[in-house]
Protein backbone atom coordinates (compact mmCIF):
# COMPACT_ATOMS: atom_id res chain seq x y z
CA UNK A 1 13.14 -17.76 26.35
CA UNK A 2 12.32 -14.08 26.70
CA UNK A 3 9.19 -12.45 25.38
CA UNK A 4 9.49 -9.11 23.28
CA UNK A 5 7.99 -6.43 24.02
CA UNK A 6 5.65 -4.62 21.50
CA UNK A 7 7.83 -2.00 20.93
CA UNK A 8 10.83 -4.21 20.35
CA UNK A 9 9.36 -6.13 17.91
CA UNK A 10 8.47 -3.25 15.76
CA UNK A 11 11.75 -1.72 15.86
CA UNK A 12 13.35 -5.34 15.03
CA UNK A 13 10.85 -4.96 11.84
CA UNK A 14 12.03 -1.31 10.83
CA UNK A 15 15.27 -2.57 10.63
CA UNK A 16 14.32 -5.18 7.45
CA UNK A 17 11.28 -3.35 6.13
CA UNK A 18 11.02 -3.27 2.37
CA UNK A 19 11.82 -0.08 0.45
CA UNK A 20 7.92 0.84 0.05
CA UNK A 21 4.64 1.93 1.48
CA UNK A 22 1.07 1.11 1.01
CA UNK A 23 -1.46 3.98 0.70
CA UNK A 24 -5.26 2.76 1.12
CA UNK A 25 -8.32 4.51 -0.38
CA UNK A 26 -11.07 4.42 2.76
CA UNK A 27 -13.30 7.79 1.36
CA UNK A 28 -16.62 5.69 1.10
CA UNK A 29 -16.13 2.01 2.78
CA UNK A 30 -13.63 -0.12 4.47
CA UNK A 31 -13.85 -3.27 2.60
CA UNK A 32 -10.89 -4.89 2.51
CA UNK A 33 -8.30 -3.02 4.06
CA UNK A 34 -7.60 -4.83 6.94
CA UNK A 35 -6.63 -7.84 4.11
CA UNK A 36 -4.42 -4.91 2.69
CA UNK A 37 -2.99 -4.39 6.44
CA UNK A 38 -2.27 -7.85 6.96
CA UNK A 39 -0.87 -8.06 3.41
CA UNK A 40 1.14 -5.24 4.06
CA UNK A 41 2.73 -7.05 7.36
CA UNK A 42 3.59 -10.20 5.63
CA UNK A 43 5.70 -8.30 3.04
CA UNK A 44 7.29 -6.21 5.09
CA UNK A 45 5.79 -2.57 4.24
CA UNK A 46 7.96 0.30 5.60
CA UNK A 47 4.16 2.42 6.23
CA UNK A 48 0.75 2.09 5.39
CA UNK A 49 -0.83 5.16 5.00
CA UNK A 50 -4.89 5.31 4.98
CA UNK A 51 -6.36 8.19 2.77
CA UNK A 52 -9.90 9.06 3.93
CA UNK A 53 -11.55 8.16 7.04
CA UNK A 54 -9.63 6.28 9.94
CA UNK A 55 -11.99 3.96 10.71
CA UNK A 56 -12.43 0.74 9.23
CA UNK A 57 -13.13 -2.82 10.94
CA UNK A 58 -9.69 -3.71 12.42
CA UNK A 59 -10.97 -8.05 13.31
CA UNK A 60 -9.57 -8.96 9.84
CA UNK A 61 -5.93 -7.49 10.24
CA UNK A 62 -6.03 -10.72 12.94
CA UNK A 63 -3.65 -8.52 15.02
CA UNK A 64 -1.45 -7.81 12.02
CA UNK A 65 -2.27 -3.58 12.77
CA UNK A 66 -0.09 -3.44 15.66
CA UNK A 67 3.01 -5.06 14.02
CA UNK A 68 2.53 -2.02 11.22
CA UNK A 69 3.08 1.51 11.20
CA UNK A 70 0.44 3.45 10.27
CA UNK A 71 -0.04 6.97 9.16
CA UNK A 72 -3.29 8.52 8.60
CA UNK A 73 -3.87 11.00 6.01
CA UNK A 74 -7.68 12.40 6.18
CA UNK A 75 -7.63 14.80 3.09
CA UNK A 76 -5.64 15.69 0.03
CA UNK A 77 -3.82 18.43 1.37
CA UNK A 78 -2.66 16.09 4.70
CA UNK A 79 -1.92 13.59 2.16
CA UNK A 80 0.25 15.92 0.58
CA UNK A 81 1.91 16.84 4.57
CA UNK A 82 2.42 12.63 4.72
CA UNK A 83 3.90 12.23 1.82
CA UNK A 84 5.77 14.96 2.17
CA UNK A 85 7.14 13.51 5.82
CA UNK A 86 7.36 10.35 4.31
CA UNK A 87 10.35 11.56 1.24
CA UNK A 88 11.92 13.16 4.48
CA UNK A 89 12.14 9.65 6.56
CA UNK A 90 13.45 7.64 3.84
CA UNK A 91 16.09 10.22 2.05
CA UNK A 92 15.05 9.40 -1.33
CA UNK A 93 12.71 10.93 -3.66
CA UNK A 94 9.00 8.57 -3.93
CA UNK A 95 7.42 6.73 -6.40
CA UNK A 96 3.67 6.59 -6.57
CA UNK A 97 2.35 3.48 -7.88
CA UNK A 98 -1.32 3.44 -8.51
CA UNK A 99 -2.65 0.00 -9.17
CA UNK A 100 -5.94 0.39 -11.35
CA UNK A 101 -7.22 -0.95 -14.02
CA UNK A 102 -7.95 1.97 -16.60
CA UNK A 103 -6.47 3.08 -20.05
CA UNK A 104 -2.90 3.48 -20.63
CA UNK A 105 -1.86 1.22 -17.03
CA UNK A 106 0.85 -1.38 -17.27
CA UNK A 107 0.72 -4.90 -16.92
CA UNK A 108 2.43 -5.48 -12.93
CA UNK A 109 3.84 -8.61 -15.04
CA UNK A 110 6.07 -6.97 -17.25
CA UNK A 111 6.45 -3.47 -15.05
CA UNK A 112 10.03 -3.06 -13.16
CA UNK A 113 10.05 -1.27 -10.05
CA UNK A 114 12.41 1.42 -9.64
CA UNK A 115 15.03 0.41 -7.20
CA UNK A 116 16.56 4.14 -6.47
CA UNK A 117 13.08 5.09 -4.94
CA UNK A 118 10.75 4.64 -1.77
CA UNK A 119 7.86 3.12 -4.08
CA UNK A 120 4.03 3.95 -2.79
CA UNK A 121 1.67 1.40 -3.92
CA UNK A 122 -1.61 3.10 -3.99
CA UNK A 123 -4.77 0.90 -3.73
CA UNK A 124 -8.98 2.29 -4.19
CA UNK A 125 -11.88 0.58 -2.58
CA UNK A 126 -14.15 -1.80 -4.10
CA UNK A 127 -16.52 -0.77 -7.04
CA UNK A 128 -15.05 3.11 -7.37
CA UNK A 129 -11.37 2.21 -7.36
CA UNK A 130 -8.70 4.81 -6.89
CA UNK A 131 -10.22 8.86 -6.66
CA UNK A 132 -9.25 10.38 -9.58
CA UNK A 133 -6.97 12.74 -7.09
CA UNK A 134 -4.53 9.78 -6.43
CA UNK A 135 -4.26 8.88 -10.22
CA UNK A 136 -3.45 12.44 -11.29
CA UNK A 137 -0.43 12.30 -8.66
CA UNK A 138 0.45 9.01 -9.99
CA UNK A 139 4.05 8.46 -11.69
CA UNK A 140 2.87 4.96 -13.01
CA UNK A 141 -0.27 2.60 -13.15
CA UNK A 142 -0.42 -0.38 -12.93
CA UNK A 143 -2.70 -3.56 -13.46
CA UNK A 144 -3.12 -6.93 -13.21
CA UNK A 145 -3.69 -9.12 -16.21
CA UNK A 146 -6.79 -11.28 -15.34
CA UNK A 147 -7.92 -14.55 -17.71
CA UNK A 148 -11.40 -14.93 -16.34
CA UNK A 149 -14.55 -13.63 -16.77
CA UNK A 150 -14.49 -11.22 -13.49
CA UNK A 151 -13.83 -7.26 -14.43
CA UNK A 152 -11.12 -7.27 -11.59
CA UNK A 153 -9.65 -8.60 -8.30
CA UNK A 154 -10.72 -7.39 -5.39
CA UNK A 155 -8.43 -4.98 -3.40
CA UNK A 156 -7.46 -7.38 -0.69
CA UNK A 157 -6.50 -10.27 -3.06
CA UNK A 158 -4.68 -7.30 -5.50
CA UNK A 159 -2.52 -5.66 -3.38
CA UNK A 160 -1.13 -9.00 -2.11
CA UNK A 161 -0.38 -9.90 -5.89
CA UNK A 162 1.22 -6.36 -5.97
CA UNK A 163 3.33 -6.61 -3.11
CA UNK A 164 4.73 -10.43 -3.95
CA UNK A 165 5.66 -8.77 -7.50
CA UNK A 166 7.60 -6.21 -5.89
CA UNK A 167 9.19 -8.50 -3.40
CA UNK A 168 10.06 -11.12 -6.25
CA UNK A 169 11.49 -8.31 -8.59
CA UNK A 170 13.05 -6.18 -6.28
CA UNK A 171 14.57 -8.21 -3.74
């Protein structure tokens, strides 16, 4: 049996990637978005797009980072430039998705995800959630109905309940 090349496998993956992206908040800490990453590899994310700085602790993507293409977006106006190339790649107009729990979201349970779009799941950062600049740009939000005593998930375990609703309604 032959091995793949790194390359090859990534271009076997664009060829079944889902219809959306994943945008991560990463203005004030990292936590969690290598668990976004990897969730964002096992459901077949088209992008993931980091807003803020680059950096964050790549050990618990376990590898999942270079099966994923990645765009980074340091400020509002470059976010603007990436979304911007982003509508271009996929020939159909976006859909931002923020997924926050404030007044007036949705519950992810009863939402439907528009199928005539290039959704973009946007996800904050632990204990400040999304930046108010990302909610205003927002076409929908979105939340997850919790029974517990806990406030909310955290955004590892949240955007991997996300991305199996989309996957589940969509495909």
């Amino acid at each position: 049996m032959f091995y793949w090349k790194h390359e090859a496998i990534l271009a076997d993956l664009d060829t079944r990637a889902n219809n959306f992206t994943v945008l991560c908040s990463n203005l004030y800490n990292d936590f969690n978005i290598a668990t976004c990453i990897r969730n964002a590899n096992a459901f077949l994310a088209k992008k993931v797009v980091i807003y803020g700085s680059k950096q964050y602790d790549r050990r618990g993507t376990v590898g999942t980072h270079h099966y994923v293409r990645m765009l980074h977006a340091g400020t509002f106006v470059r976010l603007g430039e990436t979304l911007d190339s982003l509508r271009q790649e996929v020939g159909i107009p976006l859909h931002l998705v923020a997924v926050e729990n404030v007044s007036g979201a949705r519950r992810l349970d009863s939402y439907a995800w528009p199928k005539d779009k290039h959704v973009v799941m946007m996800f904050g950062q632990e204990q400040v959630g999304l930046p108010p600049e990302l909610l205003e740009i927002a076409d929908d939000v979105v939340y997850i109905a919790q029974y517990g005593s806990v406030r909310s998930l955290n955004v590892g375990t949240a955007s991997g309940v996300v991305m199996y609703d989309y996957c589940a309604k969509v495909l």
